[in-house]
Every structure is written in C-alpha cells, then in structure tokens.
PDB file of N, CA and C in Angstrom:
ATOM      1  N   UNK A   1      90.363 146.031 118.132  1.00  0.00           N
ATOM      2  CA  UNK A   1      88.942 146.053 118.371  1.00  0.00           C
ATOM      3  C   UNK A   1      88.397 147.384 117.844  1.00  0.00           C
ATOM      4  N   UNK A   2      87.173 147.539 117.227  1.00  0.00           N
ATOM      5  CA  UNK A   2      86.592 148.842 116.668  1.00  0.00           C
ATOM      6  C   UNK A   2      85.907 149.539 118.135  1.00  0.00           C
ATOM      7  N   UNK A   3      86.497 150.659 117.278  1.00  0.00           N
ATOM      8  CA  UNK A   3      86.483 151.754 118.579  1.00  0.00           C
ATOM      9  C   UNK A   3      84.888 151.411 119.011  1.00  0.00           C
ATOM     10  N   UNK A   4      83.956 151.506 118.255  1.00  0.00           N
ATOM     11  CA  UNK A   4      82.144 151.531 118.686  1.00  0.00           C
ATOM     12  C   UNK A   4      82.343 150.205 119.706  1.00  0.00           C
ATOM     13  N   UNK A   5      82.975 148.815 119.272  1.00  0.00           N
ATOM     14  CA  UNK A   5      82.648 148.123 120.255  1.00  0.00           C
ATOM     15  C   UNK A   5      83.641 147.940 121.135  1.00  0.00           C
ATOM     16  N   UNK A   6      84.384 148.751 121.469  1.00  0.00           N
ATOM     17  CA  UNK A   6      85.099 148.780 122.502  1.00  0.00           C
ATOM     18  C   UNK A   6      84.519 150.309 123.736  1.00  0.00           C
ATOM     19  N   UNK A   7      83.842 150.947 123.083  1.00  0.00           N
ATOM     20  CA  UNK A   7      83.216 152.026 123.734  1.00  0.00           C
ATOM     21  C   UNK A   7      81.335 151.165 124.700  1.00  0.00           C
ATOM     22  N   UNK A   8      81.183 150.081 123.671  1.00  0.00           N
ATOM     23  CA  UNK A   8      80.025 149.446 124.243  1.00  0.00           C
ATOM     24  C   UNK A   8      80.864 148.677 125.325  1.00  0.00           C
ATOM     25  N   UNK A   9      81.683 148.373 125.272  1.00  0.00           N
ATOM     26  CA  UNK A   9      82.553 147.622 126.364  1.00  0.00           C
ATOM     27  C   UNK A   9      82.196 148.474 128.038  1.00  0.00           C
ATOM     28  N   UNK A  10      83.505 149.428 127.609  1.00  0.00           N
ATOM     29  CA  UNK A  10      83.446 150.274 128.729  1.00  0.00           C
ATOM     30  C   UNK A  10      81.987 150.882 129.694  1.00  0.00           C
ATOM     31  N   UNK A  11      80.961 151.115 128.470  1.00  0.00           N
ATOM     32  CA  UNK A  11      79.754 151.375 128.955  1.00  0.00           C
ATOM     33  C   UNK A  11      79.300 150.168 130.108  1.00  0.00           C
ATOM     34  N   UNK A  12      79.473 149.267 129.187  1.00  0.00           N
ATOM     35  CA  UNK A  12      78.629 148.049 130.163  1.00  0.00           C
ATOM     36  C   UNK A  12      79.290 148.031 131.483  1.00  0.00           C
ATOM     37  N   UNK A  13      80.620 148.101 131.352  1.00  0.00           N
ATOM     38  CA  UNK A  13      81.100 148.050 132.694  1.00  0.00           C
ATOM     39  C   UNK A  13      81.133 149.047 133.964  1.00  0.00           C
ATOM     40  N   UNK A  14      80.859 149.822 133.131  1.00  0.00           N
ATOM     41  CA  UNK A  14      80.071 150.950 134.069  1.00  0.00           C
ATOM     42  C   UNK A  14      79.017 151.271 135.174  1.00  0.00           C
ATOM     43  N   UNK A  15      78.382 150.420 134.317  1.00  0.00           N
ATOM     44  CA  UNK A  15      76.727 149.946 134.586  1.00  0.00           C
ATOM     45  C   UNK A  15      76.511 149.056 135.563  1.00  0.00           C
ATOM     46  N   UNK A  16      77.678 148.281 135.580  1.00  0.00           N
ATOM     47  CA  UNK A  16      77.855 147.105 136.806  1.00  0.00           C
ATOM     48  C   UNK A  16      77.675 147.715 138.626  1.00  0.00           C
ATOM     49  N   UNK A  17      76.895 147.023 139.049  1.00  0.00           N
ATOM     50  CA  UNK A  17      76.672 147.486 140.561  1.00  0.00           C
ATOM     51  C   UNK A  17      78.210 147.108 141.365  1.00  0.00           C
ATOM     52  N   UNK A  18      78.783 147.877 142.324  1.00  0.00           N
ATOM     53  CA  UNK A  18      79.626 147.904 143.437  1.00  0.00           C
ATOM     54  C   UNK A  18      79.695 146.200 143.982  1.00  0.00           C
ATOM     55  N   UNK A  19      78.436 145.739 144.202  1.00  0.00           N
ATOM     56  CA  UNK A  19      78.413 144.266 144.598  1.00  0.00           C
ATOM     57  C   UNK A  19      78.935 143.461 143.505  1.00  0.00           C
ATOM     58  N   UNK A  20      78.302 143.573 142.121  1.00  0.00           N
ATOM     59  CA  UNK A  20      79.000 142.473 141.192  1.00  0.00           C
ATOM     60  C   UNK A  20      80.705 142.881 140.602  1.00  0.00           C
ATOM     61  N   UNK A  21      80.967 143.929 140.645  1.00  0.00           N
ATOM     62  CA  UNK A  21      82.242 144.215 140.843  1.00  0.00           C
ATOM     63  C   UNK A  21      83.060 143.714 142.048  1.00  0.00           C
ATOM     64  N   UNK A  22      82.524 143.798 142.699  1.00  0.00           N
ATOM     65  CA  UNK A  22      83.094 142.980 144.325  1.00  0.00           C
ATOM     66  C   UNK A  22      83.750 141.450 143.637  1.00  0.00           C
ATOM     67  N   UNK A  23      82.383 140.783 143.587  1.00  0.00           N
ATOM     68  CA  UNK A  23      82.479 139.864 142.826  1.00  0.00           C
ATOM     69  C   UNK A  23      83.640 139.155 142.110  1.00  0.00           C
ATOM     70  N   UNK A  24      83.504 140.257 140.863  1.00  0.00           N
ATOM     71  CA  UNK A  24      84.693 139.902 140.200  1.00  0.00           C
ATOM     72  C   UNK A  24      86.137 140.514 140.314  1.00  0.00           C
ATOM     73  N   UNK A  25      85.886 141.392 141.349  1.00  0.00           N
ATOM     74  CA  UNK A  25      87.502 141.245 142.183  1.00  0.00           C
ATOM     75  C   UNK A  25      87.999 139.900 142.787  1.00  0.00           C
ATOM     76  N   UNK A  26      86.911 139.378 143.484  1.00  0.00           N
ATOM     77  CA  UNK A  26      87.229 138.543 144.241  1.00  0.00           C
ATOM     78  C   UNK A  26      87.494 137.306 143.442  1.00  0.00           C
ATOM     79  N   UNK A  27      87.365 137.054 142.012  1.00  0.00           N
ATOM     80  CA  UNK A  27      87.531 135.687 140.940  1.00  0.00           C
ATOM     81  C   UNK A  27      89.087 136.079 140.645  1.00  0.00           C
ATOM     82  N   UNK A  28      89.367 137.474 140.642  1.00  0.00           N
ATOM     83  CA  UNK A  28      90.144 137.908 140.043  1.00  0.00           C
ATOM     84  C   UNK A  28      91.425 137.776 141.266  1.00  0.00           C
ATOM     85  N   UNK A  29      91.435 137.460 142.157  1.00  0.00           N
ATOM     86  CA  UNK A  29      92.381 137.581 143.446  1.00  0.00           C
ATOM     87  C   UNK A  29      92.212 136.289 143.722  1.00  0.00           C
ATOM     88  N   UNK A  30      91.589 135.181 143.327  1.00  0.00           N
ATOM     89  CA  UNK A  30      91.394 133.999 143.469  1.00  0.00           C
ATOM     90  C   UNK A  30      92.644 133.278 142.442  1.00  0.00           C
ATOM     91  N   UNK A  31      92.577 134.124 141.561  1.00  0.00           N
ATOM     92  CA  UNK A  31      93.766 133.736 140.290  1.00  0.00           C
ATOM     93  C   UNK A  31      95.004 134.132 140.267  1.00  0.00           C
ATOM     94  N   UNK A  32      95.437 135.206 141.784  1.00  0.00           N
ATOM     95  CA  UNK A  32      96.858 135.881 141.737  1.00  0.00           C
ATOM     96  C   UNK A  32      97.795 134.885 142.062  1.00  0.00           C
ATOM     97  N   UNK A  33      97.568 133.878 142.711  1.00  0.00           N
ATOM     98  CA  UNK A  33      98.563 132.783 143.365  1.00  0.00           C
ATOM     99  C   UNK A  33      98.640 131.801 142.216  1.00  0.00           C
ATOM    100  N   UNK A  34     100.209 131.712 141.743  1.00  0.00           N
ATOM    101  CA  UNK A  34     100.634 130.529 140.764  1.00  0.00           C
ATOM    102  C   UNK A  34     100.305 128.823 141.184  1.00  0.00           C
ATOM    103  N   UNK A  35     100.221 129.043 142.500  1.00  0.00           N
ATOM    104  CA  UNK A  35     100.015 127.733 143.068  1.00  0.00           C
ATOM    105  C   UNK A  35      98.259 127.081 142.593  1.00  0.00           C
ATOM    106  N   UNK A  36      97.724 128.319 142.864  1.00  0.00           N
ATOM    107  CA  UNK A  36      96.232 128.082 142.227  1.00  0.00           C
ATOM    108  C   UNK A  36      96.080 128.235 140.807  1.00  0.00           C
ATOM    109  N   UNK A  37      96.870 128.775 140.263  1.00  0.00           N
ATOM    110  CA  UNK A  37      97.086 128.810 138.495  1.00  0.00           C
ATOM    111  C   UNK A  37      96.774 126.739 138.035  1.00  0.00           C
ATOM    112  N   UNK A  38      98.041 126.524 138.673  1.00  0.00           N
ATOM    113  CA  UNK A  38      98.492 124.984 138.580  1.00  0.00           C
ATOM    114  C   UNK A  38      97.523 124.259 139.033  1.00  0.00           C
ATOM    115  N   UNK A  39      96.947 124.204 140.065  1.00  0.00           N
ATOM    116  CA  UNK A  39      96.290 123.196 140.107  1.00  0.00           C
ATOM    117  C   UNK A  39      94.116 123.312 138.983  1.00  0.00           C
ATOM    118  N   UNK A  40      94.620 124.818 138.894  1.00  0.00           N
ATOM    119  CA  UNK A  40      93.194 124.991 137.834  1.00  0.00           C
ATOM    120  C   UNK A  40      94.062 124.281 136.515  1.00  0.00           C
ATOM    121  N   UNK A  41      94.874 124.687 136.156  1.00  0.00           N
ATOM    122  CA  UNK A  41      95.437 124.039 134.962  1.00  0.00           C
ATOM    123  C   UNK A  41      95.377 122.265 135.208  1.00  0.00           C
ATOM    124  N   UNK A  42      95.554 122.004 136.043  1.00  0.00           N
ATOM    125  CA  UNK A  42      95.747 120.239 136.321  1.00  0.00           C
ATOM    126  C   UNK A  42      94.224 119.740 136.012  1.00  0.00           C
ATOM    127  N   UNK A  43      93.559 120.612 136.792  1.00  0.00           N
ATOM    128  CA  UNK A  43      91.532 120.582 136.848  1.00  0.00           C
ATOM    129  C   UNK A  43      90.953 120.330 135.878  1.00  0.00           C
ATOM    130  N   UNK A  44      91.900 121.258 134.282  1.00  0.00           N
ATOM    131  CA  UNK A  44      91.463 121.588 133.418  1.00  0.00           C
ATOM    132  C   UNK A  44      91.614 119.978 132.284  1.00  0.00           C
ATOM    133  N   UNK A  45      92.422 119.353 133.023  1.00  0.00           N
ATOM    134  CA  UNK A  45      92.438 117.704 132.334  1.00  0.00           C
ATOM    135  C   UNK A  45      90.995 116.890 132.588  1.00  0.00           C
ATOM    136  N   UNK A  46      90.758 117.233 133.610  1.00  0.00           N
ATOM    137  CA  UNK A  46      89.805 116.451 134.483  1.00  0.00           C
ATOM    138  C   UNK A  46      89.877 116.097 135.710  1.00  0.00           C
ATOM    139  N   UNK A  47      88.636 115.905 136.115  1.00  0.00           N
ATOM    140  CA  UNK A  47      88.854 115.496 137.935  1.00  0.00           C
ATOM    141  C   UNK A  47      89.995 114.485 138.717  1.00  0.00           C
ATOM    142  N   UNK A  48      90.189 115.313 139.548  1.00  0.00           N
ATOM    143  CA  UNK A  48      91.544 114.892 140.735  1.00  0.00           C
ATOM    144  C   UNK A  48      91.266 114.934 141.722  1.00  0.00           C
ATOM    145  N   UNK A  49      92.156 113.946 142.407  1.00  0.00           N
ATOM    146  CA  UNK A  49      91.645 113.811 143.904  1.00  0.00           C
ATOM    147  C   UNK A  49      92.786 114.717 144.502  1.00  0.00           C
ATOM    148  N   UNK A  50      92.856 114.729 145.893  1.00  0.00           N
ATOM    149  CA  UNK A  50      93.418 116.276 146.597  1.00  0.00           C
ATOM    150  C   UNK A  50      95.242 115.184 146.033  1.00  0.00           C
ATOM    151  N   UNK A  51      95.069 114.297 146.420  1.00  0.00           N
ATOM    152  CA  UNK A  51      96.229 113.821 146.451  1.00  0.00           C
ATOM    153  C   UNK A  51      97.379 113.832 144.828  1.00  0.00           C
ATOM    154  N   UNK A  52      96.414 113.632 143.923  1.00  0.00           N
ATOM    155  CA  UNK A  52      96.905 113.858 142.658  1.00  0.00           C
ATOM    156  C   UNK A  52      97.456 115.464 142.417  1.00  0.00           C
ATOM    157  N   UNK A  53      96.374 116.532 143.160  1.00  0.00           N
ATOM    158  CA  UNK A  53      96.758 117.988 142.859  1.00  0.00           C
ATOM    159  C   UNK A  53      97.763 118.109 143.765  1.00  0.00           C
ATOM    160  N   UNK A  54      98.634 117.190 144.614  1.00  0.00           N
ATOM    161  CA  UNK A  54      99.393 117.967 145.662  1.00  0.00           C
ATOM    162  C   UNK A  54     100.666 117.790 144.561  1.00  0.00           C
ATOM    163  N   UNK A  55     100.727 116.309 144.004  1.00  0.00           N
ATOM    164  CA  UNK A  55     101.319 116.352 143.124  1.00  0.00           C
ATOM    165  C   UNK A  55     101.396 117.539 141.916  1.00  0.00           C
ATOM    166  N   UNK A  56     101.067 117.318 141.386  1.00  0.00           N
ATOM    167  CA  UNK A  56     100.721 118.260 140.312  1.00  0.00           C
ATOM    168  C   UNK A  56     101.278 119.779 140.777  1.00  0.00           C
ATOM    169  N   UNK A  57     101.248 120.019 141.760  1.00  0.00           N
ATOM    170  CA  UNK A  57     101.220 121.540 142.675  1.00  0.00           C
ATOM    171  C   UNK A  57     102.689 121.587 142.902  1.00  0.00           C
ATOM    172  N   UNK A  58     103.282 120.904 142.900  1.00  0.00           N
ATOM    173  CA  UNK A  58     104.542 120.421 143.614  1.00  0.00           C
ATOM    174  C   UNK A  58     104.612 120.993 145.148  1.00  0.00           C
ATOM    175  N   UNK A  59     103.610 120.776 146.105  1.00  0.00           N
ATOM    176  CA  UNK A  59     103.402 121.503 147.426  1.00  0.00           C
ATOM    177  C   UNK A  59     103.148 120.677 148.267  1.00  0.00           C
ATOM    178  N   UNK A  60     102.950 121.357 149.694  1.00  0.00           N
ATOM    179  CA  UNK A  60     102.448 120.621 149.908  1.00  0.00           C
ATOM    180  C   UNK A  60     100.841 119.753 150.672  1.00  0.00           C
ATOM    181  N   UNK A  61     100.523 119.205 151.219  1.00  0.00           N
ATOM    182  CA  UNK A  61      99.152 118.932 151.374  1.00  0.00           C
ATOM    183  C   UNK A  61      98.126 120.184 151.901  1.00  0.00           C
ATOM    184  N   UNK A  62      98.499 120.225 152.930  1.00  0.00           N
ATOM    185  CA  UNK A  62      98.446 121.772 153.464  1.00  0.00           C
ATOM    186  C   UNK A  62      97.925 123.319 153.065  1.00  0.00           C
ATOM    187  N   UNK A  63      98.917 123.386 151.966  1.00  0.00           N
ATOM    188  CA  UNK A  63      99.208 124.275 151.187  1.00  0.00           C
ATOM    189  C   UNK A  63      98.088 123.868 149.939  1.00  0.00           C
ATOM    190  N   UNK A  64      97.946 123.041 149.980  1.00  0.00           N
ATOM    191  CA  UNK A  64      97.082 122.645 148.260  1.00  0.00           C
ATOM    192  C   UNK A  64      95.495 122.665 148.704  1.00  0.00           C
ATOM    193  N   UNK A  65      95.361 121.967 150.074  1.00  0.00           N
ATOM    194  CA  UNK A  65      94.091 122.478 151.114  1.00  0.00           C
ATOM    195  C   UNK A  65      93.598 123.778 150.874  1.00  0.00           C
ATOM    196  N   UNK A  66      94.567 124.608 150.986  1.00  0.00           N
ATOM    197  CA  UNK A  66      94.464 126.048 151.356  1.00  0.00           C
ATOM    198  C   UNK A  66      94.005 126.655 150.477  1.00  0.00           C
ATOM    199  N   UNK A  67      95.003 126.069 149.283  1.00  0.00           N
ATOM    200  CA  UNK A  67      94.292 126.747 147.663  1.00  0.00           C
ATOM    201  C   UNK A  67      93.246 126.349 147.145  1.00  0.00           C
ATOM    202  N   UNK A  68      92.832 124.729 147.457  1.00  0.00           N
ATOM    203  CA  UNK A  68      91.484 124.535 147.074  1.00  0.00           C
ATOM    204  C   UNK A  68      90.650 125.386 147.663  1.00  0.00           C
ATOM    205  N   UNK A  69      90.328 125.817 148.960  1.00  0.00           N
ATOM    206  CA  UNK A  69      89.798 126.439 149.516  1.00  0.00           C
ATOM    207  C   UNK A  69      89.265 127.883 149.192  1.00  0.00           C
ATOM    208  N   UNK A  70      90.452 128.619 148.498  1.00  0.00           N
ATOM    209  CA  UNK A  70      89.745 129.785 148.263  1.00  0.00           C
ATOM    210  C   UNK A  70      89.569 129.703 146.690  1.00  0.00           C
ATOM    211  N   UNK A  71      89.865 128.455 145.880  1.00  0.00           N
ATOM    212  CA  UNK A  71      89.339 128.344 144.754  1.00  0.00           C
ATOM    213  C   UNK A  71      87.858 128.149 144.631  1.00  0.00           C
ATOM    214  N   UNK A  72      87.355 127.139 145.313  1.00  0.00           N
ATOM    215  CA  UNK A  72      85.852 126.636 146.175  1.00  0.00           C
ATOM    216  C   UNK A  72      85.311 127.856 146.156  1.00  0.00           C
ATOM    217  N   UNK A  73      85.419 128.606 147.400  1.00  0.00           N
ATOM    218  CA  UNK A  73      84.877 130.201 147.898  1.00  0.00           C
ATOM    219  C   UNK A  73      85.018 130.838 147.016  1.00  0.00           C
ATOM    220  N   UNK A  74      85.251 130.750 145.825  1.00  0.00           N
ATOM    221  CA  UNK A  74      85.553 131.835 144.928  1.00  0.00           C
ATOM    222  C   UNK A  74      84.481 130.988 143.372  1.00  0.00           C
ATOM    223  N   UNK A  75      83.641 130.208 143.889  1.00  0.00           N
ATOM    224  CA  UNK A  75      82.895 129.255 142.923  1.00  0.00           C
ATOM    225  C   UNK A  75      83.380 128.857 141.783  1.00  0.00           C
ATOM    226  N   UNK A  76      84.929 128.391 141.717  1.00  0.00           N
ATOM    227  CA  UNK A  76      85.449 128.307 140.455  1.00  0.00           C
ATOM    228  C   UNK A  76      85.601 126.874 140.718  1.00  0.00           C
ATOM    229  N   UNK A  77      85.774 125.889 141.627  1.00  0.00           N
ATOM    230  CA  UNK A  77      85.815 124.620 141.762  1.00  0.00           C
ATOM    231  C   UNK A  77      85.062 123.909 142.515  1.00  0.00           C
ATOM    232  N   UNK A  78      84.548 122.845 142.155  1.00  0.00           N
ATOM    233  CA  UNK A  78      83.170 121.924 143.276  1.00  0.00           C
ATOM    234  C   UNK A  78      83.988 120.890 143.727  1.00  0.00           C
ATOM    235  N   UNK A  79      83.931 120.206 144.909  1.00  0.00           N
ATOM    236  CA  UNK A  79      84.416 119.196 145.733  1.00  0.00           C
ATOM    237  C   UNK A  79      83.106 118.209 146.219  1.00  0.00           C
ATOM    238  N   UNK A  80      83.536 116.916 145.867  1.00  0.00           N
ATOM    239  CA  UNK A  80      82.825 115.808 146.427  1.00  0.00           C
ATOM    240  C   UNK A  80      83.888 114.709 146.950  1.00  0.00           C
ATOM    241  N   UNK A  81      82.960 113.739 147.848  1.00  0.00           N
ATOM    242  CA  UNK A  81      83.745 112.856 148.625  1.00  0.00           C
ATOM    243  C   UNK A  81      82.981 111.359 147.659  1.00  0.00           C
ATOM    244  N   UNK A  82      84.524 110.919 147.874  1.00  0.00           N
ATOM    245  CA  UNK A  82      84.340 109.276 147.435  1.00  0.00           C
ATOM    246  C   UNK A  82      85.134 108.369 148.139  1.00  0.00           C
ATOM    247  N   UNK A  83      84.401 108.198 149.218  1.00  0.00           N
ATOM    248  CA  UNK A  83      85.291 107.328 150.124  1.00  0.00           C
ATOM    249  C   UNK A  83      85.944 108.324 151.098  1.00  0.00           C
ATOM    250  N   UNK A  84      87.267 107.950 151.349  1.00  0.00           N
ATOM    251  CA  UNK A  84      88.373 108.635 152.156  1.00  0.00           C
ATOM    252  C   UNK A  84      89.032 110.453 151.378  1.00  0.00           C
ATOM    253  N   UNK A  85      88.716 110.030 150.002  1.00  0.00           N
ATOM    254  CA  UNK A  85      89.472 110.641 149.083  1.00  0.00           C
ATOM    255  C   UNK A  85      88.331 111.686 148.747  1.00  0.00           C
ATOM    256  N   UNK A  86      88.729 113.203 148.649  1.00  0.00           N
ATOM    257  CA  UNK A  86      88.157 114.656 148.439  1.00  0.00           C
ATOM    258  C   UNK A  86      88.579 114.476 146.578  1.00  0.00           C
ATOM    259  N   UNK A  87      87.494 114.347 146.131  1.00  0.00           N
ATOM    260  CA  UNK A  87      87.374 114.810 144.502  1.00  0.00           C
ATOM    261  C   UNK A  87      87.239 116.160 144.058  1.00  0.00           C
ATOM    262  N   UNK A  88      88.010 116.715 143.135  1.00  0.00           N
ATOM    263  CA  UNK A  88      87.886 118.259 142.805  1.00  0.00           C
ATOM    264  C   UNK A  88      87.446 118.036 141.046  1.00  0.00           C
ATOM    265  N   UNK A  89      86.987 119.448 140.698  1.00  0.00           N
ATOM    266  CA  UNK A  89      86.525 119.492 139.379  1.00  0.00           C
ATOM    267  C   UNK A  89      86.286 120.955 139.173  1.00  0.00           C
ATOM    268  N   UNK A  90      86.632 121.441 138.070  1.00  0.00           N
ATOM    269  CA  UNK A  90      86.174 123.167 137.946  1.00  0.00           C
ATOM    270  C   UNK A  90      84.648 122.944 137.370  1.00  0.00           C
ATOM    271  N   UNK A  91      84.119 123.769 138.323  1.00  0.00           N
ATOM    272  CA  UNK A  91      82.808 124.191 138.573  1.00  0.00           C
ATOM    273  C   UNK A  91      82.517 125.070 137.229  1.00  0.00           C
ATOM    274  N   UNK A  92      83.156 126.538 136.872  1.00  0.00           N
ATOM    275  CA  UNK A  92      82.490 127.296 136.428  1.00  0.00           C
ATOM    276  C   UNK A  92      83.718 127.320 134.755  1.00  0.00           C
ATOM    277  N   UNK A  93      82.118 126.716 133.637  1.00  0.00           N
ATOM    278  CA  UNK A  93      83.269 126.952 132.792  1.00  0.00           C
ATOM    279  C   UNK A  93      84.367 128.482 132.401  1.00  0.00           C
ATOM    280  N   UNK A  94      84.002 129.567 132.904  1.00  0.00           N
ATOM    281  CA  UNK A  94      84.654 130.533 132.633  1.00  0.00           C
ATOM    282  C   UNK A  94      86.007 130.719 132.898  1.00  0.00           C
ATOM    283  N   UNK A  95      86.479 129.566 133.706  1.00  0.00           N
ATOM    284  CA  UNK A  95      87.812 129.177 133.699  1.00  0.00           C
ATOM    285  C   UNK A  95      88.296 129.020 132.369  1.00  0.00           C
ATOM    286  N   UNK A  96      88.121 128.027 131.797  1.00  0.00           N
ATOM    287  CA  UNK A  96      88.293 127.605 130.345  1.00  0.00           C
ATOM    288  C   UNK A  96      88.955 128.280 129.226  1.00  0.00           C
ATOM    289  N   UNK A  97      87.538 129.661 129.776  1.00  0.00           N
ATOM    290  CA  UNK A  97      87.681 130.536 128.775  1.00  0.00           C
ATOM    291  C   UNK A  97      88.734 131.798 128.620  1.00  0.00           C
ATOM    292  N   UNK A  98      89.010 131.729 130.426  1.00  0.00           N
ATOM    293  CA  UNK A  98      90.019 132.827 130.662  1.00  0.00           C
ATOM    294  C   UNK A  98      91.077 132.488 130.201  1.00  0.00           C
ATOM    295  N   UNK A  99      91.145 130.734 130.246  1.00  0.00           N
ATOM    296  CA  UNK A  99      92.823 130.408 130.393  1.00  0.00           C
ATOM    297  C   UNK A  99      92.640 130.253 128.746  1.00  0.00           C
ATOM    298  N   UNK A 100      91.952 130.388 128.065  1.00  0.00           N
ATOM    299  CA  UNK A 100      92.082 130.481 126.359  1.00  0.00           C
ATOM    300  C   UNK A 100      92.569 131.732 126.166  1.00  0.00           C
ATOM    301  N   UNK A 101      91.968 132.889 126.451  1.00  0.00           N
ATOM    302  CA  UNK A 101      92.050 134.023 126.060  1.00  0.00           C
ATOM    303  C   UNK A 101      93.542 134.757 126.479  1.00  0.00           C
ATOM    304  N   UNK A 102      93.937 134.098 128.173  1.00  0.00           N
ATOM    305  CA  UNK A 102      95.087 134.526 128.614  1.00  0.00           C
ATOM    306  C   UNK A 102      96.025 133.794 127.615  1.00  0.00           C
ATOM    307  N   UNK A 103      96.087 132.416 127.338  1.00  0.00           N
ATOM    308  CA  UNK A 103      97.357 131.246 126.574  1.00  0.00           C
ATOM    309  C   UNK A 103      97.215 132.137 125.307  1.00  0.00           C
ATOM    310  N   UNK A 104      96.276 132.358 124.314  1.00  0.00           N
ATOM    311  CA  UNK A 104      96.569 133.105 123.180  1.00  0.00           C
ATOM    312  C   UNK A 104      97.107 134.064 123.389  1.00  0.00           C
ATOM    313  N   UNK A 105      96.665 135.022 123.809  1.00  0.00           N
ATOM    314  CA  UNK A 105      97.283 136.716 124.270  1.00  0.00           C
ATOM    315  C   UNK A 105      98.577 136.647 124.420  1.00  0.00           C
ATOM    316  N   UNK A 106      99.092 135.485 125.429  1.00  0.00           N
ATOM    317  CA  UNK A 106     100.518 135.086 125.982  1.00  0.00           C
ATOM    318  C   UNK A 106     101.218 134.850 124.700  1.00  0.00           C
ATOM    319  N   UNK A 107     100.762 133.889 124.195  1.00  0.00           N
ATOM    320  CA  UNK A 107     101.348 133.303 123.313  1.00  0.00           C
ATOM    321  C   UNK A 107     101.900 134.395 121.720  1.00  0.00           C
ATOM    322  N   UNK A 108     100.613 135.402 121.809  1.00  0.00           N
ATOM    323  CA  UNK A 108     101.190 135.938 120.660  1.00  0.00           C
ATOM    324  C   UNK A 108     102.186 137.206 120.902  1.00  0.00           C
ATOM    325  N   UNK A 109     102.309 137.600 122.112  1.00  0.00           N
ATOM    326  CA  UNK A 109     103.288 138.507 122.769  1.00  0.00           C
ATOM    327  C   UNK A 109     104.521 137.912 122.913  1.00  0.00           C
ATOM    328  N   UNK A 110     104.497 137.159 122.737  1.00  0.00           N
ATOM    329  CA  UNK A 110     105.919 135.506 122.956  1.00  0.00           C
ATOM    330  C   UNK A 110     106.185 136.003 121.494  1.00  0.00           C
ATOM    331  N   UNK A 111     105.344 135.451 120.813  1.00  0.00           N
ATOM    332  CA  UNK A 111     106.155 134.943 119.295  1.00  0.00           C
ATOM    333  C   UNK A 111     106.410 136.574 118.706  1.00  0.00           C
ATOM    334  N   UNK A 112     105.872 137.730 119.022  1.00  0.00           N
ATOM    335  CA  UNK A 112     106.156 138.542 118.656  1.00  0.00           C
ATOM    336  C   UNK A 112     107.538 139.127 119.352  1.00  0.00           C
ATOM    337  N   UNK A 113     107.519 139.101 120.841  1.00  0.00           N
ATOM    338  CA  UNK A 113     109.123 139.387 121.198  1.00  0.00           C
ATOM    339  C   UNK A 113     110.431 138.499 120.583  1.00  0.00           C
ATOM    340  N   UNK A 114     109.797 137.559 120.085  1.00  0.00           N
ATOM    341  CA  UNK A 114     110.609 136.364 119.492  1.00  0.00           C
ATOM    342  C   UNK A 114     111.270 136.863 118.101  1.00  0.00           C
ATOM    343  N   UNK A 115     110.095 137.282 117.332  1.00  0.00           N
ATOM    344  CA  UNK A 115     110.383 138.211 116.147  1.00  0.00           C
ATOM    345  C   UNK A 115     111.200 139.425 115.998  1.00  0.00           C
ATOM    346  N   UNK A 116     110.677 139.776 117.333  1.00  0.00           N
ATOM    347  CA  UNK A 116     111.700 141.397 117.418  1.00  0.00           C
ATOM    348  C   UNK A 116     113.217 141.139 117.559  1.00  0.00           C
ATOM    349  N   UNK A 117     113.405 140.370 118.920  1.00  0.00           N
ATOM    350  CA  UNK A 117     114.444 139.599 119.272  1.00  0.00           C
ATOM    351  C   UNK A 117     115.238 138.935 117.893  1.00  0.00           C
ATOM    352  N   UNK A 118     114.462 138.539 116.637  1.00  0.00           N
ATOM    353  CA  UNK A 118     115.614 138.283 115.468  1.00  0.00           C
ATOM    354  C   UNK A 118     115.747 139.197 114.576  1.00  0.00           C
ATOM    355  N   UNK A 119     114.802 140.318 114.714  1.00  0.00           N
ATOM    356  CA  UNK A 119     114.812 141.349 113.829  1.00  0.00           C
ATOM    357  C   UNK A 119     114.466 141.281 112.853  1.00  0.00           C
ATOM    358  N   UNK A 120     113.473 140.475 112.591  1.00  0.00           N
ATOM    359  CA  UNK A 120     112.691 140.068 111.661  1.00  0.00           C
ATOM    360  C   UNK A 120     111.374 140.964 111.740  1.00  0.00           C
TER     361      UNK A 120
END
C-alpha cells in the first residue's frame, strides 16, 4: 500500500469517537469464536434454519442458540420465524467482505509458505 494512503488510513482512524470504536470491538469479538466463524460461513450460502446450522456447526442446539445470539447482538445476522422453525440470514453485508479479504490474505500466506517450504 503507498505510504500517503496508508497514512490517510491511520488518520481516519484516529478520528473515530470511543463509542464507534466500542462498536467495532464488539463486531470484532463477535468473530473470535470458530463456532461462529462456521455458522457465518454456512449463512454465507444462504438462509438456514437453526436446525440446518446445528448441523453445519457440528454442535450442539444449545450451543448454536448461543452463537446465534451474540451474532444477532452484534447486527451481523437477522432472525425470522416461519412456523415452528427460527430462520437465520446475514444481515450486514460487511461480512462478505471481511471473509473475502480474510480468504485472500489467508490464502496468499498459504501459497507463499508453500513456496518457501519447496524452496522455490
């Protein structure tokens, strides 16, 4: 990244109030649990009912409750009822975008230890 716009970076974030930093601690601690990784990744197909994500979660009901829950509170997923059955869906596309930016990043730190690893 060029140094000028990586210096406009830092500025902006500067600038951010104590509350919207709060904020995005709190999106950011919403994403530390692998269990909630998985079922945003499952989300990311399309809408599921709780019962499909318990699957998907390999957990169990309980436990997948729990994570919807602070996924919800954390406005990254919306819940509606159809019938008996709790429907989930990611709410905020910035999911999307994280899990793009994280899978590339990942991905090219992979193929590069991969490279080193043959000595190539």
């Amino acid at each position: 990244m060029p140094k000028k716009a990586q210096s406009k970076r830092v500025a902006a974030g500067k600038q951010l109030p104590d509350a919207a930093l709060e904020l995005i601690a709190h999106r950011f601690r919403a994403l530390s649990e692998p269990v909630r990784l998985k079922l945003l990744s499952a989300l990311m197909q399309g809408e599921k009912n709780v019962t499909q994500l318990v699957e998907a979660a390999g957990t169990g009901q309980a436990n997948v409750s729990k994570h919807l829950s602070v996924l919800k509170q954390a406005g990254m997923i919306a819940t509606r009822r159809e019938g008996l059955a709790t429907i989930c869906s990611i709410s905020d596309p910035a999911i999307f975008q994280l899990c793009e930016i994280m899978c590339a990043k990942l991905k090219a730190e992979h193929e590069e230890r991969s490279r080193h690893l043959a000595g190539v």
